[in-house]
C-alpha atoms as a PDB file:
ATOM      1  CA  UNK A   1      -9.484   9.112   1.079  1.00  0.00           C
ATOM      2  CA  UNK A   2      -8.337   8.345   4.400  1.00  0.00           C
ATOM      3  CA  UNK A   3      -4.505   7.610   3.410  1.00  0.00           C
ATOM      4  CA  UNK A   4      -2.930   8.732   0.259  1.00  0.00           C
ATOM      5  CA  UNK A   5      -2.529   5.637  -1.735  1.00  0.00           C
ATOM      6  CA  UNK A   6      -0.469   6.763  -4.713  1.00  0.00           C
ATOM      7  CA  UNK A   7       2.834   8.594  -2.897  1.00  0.00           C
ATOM      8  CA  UNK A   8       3.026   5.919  -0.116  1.00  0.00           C
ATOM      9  CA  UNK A   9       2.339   2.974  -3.218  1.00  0.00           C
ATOM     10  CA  UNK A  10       4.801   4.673  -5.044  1.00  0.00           C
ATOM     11  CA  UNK A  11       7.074   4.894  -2.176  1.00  0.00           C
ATOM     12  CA  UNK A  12       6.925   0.953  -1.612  1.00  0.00           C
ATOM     13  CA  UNK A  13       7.365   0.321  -4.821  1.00  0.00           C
ATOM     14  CA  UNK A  14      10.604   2.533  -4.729  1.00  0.00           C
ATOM     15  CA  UNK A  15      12.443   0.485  -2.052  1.00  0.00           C
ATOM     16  CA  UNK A  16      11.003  -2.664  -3.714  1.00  0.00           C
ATOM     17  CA  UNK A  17      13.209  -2.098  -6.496  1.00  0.00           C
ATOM     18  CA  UNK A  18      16.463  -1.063  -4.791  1.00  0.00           C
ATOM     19  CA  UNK A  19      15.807  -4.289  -2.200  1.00  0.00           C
ATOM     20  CA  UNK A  20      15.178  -6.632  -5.345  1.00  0.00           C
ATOM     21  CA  UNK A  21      18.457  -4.654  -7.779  1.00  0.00           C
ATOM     22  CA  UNK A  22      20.896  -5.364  -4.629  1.00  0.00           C
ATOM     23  CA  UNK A  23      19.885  -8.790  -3.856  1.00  0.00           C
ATOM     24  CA  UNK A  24      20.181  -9.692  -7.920  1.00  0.00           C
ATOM     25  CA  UNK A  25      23.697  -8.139  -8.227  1.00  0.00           C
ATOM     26  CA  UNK A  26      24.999 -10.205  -4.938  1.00  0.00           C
ATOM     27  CA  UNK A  27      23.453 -12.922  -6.559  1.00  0.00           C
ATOM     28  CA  UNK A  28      25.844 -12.409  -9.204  1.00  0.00           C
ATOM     29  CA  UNK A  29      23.191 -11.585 -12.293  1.00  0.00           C
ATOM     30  CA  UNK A  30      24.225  -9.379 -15.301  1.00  0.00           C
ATOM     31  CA  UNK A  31      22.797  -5.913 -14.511  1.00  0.00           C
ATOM     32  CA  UNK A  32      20.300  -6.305 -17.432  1.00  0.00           C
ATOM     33  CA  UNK A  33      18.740  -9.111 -16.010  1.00  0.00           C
ATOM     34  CA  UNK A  34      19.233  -7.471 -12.202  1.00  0.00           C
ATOM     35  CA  UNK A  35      17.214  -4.217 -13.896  1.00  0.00           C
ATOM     36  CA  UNK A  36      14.635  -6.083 -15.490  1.00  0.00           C
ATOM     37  CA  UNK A  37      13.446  -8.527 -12.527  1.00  0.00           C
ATOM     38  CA  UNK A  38      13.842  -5.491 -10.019  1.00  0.00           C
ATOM     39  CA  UNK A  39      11.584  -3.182 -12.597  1.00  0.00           C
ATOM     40  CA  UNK A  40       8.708  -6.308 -12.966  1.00  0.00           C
ATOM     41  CA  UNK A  41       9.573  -6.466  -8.978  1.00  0.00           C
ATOM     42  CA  UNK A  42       8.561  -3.279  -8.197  1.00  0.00           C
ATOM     43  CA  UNK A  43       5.644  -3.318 -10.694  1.00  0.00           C
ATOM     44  CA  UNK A  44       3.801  -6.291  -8.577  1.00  0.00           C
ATOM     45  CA  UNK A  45       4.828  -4.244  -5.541  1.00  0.00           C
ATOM     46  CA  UNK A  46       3.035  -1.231  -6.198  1.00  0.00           C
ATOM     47  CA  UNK A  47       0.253  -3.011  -7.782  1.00  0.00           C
ATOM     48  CA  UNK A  48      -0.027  -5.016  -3.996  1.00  0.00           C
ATOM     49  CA  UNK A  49       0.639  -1.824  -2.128  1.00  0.00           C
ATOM     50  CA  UNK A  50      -2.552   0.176  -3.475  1.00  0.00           C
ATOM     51  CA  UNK A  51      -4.681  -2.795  -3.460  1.00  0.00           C
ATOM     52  CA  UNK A  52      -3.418  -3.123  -0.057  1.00  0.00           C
ATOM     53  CA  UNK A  53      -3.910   0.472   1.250  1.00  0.00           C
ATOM     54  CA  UNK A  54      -7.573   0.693  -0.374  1.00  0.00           C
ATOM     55  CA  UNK A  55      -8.722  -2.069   1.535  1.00  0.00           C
ATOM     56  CA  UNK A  56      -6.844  -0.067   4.798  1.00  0.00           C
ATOM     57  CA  UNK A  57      -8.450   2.574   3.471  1.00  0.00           C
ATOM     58  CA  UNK A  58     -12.221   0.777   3.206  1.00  0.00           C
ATOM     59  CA  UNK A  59     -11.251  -0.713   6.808  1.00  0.00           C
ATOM     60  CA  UNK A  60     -10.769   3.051   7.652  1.00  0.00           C
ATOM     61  CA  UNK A  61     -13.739   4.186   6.341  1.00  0.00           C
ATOM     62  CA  UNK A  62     -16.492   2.322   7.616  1.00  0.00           C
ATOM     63  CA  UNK A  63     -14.506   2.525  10.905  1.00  0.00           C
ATOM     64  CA  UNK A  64     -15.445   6.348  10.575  1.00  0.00           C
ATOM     65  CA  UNK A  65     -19.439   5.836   9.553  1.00  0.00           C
ATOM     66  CA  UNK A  66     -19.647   3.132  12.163  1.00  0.00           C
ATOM     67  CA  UNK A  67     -18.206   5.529  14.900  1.00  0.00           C
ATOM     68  CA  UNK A  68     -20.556   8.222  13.700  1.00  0.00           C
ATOM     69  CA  UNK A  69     -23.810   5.958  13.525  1.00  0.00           C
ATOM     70  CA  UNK A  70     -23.391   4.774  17.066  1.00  0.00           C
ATOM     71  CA  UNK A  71     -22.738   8.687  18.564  1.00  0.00           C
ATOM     72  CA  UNK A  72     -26.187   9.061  16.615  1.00  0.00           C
ATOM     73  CA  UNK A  73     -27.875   6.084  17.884  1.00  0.00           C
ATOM     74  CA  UNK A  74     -26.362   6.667  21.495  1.00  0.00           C
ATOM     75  CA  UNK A  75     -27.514  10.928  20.991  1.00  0.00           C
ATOM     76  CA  UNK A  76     -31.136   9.718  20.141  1.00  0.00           C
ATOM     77  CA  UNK A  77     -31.549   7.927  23.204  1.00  0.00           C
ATOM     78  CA  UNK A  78     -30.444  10.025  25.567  1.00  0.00           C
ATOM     79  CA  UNK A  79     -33.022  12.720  24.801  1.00  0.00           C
END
């Protein structure tokens, strides 16, 4: 893969749950309900962030075999 999905996914997900834990608790919610709609928070998060950075990493990707099929093309007809 062109970008690690996981750690940087992960990492996302991370500061999606501190972001959505401090904006419940000035919102005045109990800290059950702040931990549980920060946890489902950062579950959606993650899920978006790899879904996200596989189609960067698709994008990525056929960037690469495009790049490499016109040096080919452009190679061939130089000869």
């Amino acid at each position: 893969m062109v970008v690690q999905t996981r750690s940087i996914a992960f990492s996302i997900a991370v500061v999606g749950f501190f972001a959505l834990s401090i904006v419940g608790s000035l919102g005045g919610l109990s800290p059950e309900t702040c931990c549980k709609r920060a946890l489902f928070g950062a579950v959606i998060t993650y899920v978006a962030a790899v879904m996200a950075l596989r189609a960067v990493n698709m994008i990525l990707t056929q960037a690469m075999i495009a790049s490499q099929v016109d040096k080919d093309r452009t190679g061939d007809n130089e000869d």
